[in-house]
N, C-alpha and C. Protein backbone atom coordinates (compact mmCIF):
# COMPACT_ATOMS: atom_id res chain seq x y z
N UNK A 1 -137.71 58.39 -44.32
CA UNK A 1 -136.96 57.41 -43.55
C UNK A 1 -136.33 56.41 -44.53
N UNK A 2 -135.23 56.07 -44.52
CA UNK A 2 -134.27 55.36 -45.22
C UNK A 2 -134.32 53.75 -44.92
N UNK A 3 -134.39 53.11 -45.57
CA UNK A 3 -134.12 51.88 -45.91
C UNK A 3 -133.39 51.26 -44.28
N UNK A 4 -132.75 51.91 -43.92
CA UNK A 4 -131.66 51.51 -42.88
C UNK A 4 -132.31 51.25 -41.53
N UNK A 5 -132.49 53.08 -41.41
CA UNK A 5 -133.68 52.96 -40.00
C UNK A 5 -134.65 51.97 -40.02
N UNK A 6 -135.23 51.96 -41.11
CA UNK A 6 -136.57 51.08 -41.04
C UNK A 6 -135.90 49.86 -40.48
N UNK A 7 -135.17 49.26 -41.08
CA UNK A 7 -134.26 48.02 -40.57
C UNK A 7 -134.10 47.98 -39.03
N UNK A 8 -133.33 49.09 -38.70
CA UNK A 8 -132.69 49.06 -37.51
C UNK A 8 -134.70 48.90 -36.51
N UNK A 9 -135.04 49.95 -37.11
CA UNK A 9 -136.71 49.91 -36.07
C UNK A 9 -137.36 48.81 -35.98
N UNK A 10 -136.99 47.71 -37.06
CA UNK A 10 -137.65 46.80 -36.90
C UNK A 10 -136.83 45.57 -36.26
N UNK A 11 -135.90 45.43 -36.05
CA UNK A 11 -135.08 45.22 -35.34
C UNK A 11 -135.44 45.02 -34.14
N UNK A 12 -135.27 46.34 -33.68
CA UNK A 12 -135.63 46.90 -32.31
C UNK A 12 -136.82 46.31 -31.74
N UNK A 13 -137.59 46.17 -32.30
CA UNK A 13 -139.26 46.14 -32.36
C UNK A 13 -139.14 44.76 -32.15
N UNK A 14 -138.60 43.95 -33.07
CA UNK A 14 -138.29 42.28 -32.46
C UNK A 14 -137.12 42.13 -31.45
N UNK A 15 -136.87 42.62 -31.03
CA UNK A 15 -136.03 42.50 -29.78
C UNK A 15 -136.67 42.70 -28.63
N UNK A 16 -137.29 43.59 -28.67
CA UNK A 16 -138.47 43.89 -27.21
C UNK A 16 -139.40 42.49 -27.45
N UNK A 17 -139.77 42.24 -28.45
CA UNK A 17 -140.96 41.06 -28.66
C UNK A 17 -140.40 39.52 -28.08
N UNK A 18 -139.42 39.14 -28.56
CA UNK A 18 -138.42 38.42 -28.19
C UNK A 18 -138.34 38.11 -26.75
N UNK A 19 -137.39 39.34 -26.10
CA UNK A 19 -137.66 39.90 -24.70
C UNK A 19 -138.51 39.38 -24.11
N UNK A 20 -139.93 40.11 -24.23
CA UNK A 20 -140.97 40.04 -23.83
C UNK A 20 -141.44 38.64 -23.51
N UNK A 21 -141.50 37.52 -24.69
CA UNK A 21 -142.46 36.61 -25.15
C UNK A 21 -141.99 35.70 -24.13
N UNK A 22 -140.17 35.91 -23.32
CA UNK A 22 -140.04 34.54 -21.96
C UNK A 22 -140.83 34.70 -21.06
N UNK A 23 -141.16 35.81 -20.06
CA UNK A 23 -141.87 36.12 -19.42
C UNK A 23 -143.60 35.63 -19.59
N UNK A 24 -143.87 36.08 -20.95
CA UNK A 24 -144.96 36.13 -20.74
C UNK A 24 -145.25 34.49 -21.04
N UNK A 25 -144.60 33.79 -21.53
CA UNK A 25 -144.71 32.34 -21.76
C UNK A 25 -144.66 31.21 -20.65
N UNK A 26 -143.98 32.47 -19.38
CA UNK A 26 -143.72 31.56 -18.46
C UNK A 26 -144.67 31.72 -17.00
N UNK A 27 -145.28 32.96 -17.11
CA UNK A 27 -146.13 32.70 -16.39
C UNK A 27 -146.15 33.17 -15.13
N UNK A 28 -144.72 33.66 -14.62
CA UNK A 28 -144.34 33.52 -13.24
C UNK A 28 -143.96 32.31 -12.52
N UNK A 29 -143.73 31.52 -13.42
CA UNK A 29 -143.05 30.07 -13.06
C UNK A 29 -141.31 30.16 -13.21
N UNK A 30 -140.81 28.87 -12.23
CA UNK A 30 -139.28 29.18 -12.90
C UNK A 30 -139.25 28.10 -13.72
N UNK A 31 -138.44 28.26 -14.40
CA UNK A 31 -137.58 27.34 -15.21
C UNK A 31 -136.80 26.13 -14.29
N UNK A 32 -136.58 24.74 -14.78
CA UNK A 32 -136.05 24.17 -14.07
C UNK A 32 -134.16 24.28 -14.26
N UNK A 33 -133.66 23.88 -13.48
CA UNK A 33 -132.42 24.02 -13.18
C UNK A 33 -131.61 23.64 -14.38
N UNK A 34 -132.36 22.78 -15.07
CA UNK A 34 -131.46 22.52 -16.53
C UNK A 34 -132.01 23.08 -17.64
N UNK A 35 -132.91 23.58 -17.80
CA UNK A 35 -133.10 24.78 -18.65
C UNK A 35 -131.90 26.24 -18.52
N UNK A 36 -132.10 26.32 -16.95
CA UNK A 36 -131.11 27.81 -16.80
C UNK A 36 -130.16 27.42 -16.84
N UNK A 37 -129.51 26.10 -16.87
CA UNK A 37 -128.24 26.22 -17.37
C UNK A 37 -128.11 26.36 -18.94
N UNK A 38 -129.00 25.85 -19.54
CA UNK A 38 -128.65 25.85 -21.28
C UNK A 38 -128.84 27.41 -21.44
N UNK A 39 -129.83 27.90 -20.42
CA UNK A 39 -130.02 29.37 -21.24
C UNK A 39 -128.71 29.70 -20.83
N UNK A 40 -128.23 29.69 -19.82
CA UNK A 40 -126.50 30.23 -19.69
C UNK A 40 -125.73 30.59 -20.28
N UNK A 41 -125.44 29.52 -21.08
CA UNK A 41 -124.91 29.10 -22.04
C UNK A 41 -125.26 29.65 -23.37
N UNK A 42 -126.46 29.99 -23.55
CA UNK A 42 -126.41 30.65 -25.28
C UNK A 42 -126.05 31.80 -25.49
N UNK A 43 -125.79 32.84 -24.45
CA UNK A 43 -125.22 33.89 -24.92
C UNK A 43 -123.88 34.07 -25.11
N UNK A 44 -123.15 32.88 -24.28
CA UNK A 44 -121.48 33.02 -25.11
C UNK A 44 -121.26 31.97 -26.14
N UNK A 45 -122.52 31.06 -26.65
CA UNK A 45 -122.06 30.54 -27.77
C UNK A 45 -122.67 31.58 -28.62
N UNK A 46 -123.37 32.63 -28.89
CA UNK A 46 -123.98 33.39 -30.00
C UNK A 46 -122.73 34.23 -30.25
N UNK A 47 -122.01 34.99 -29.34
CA UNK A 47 -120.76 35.64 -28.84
C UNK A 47 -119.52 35.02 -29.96
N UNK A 48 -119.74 33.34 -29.15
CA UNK A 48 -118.49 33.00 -29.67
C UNK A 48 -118.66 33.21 -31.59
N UNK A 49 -119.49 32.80 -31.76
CA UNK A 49 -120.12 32.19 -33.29
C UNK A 49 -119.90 33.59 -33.96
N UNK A 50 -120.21 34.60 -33.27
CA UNK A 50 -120.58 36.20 -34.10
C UNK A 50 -118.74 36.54 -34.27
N UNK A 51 -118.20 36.70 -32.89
CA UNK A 51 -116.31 36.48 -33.32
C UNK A 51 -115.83 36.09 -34.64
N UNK A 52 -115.87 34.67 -34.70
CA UNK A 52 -115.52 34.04 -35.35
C UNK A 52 -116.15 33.94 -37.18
N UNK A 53 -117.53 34.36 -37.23
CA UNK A 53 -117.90 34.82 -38.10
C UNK A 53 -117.30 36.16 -38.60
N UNK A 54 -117.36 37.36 -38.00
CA UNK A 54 -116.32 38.35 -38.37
C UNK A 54 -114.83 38.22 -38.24
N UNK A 55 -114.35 37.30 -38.01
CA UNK A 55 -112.65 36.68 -37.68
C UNK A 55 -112.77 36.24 -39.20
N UNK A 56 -113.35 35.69 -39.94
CA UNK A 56 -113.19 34.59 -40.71
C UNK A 56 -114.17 34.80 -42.07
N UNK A 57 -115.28 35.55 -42.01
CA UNK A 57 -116.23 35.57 -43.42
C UNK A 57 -116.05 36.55 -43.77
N UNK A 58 -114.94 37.09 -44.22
CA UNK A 58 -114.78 38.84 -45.08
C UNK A 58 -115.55 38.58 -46.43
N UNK A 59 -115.17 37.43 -46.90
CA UNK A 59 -115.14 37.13 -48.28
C UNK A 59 -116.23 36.12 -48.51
N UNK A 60 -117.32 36.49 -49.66
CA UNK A 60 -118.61 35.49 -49.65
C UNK A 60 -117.97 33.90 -49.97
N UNK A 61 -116.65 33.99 -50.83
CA UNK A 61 -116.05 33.05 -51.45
C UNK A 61 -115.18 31.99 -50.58
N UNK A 62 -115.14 32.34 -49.68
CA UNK A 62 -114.45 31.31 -48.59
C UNK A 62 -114.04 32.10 -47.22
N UNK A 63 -113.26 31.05 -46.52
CA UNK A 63 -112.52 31.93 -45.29
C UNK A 63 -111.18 32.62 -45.47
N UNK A 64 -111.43 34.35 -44.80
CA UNK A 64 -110.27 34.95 -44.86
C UNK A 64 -109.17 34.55 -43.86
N UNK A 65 -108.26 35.08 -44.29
CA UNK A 65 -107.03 34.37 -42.71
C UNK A 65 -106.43 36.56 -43.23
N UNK A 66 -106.40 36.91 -41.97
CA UNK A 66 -105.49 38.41 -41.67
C UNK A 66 -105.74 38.54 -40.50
N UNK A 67 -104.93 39.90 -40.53
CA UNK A 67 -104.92 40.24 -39.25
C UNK A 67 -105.75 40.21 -37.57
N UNK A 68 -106.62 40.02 -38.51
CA UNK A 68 -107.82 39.71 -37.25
C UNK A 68 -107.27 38.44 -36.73
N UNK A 69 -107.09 37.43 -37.80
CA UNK A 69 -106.74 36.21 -36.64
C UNK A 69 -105.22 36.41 -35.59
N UNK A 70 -104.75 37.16 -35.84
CA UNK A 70 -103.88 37.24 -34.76
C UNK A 70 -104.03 37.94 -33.86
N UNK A 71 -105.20 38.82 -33.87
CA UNK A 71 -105.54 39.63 -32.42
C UNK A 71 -106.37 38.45 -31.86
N UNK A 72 -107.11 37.28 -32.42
CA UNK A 72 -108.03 36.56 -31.72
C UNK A 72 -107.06 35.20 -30.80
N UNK A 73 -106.01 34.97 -31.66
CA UNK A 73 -105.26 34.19 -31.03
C UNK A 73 -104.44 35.03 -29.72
N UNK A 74 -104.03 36.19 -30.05
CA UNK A 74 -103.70 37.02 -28.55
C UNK A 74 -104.85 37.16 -27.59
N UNK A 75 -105.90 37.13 -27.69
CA UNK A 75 -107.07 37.76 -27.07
C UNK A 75 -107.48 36.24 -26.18
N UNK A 76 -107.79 34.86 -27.05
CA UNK A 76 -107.35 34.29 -26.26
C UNK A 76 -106.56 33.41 -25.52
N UNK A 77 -104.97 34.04 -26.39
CA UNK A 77 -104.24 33.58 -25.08
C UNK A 77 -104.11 34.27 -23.80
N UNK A 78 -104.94 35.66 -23.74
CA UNK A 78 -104.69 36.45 -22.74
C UNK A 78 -105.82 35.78 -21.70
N UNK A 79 -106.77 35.48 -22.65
CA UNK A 79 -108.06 34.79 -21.65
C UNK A 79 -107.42 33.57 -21.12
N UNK A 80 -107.01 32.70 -21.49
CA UNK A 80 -106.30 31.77 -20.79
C UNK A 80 -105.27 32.28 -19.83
N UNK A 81 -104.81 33.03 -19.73
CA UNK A 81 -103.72 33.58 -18.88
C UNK A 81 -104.86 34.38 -17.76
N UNK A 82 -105.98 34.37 -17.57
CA UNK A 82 -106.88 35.17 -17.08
C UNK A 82 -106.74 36.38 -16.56
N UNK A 83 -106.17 36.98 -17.68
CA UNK A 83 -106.33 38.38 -17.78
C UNK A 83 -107.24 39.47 -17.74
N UNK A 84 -107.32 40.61 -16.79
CA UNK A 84 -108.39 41.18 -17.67
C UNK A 84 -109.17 41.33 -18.56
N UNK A 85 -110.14 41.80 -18.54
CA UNK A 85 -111.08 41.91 -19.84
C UNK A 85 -110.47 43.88 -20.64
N UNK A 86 -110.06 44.37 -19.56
CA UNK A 86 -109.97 45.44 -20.79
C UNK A 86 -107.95 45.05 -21.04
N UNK A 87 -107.44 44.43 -20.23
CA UNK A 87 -105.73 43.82 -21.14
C UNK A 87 -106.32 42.93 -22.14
N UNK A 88 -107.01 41.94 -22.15
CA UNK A 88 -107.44 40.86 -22.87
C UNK A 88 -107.85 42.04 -24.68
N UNK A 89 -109.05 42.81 -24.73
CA UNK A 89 -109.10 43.86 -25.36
C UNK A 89 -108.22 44.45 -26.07
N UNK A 90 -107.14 45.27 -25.31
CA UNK A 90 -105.89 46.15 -25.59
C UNK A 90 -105.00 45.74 -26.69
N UNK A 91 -104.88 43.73 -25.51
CA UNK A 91 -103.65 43.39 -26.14
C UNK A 91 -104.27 43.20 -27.66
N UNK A 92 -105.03 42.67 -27.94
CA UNK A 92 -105.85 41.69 -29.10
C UNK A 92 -106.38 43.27 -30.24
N UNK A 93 -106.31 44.31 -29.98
CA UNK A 93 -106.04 45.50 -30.67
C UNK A 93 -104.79 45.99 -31.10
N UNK A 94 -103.81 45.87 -30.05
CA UNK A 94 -102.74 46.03 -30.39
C UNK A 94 -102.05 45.56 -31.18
N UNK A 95 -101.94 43.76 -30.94
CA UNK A 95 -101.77 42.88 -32.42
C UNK A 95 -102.37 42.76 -33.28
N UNK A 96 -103.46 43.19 -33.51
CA UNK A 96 -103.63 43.42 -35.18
C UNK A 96 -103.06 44.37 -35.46
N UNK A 97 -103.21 45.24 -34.49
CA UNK A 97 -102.51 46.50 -35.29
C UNK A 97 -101.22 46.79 -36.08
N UNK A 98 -100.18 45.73 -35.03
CA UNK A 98 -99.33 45.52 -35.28
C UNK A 98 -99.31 44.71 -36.67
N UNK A 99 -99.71 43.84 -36.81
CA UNK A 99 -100.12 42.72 -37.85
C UNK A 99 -100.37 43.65 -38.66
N UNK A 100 -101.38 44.34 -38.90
CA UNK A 100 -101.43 44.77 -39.90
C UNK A 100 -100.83 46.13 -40.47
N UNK A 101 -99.28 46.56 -39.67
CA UNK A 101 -98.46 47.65 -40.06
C UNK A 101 -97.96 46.97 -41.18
N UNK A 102 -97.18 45.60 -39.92
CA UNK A 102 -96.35 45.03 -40.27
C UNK A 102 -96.88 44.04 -42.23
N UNK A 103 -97.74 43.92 -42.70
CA UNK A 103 -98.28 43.26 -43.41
C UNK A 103 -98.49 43.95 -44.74
């Protein structure tokens, strides 16, 4: 087994644990109303942060600027235009693509 799998298995292995550990921490109790809203909320700031980290850290040495940023600026101007999620997608593929013929 390679270096990789092991990674990925252990991974995995903390993700179920993770998982697991709300439940069992909680008891069968709920959460109050302002807790579930923050939890709401962290999966499209982890989302947003992971984007923008691959939009922007190619390079250990600073921030890149290419093509990617112009599929993210199409992607969300399409979200503002409340577009679909698979036009929103398409378009924001398409302009890089373009971007990066053209480049």
């Amino acid at each position: 087994m390679t270096a990789v799998w092991l990674m990925i298995a252990a991974l995995c292995v903390g993700t179920v644990a993770l998982k697991a550990a709300g439940p069992a921490t909680l008891r069968g109790r709920r959460p109050s109303r302002r807790a579930m809203s923050v939890i709401a909320l962290v999966a499209p700031a982890v989302l947003a942060s992971l984007v923008l980290y691959q939009t922007f850290g190619d390079t250990p040495s600073g921030i890149t600027v290419d093509a990617r940023l112009v599929g993210l600026l199409v992607a969300g101007a399409a979200i503002a235009l409340r577009a679909p999620v698979l036009v929103v997608v398409a378009a924001a593929a398409l302009a890089t693509a373009l971007a990066r013929a053209v480049a």
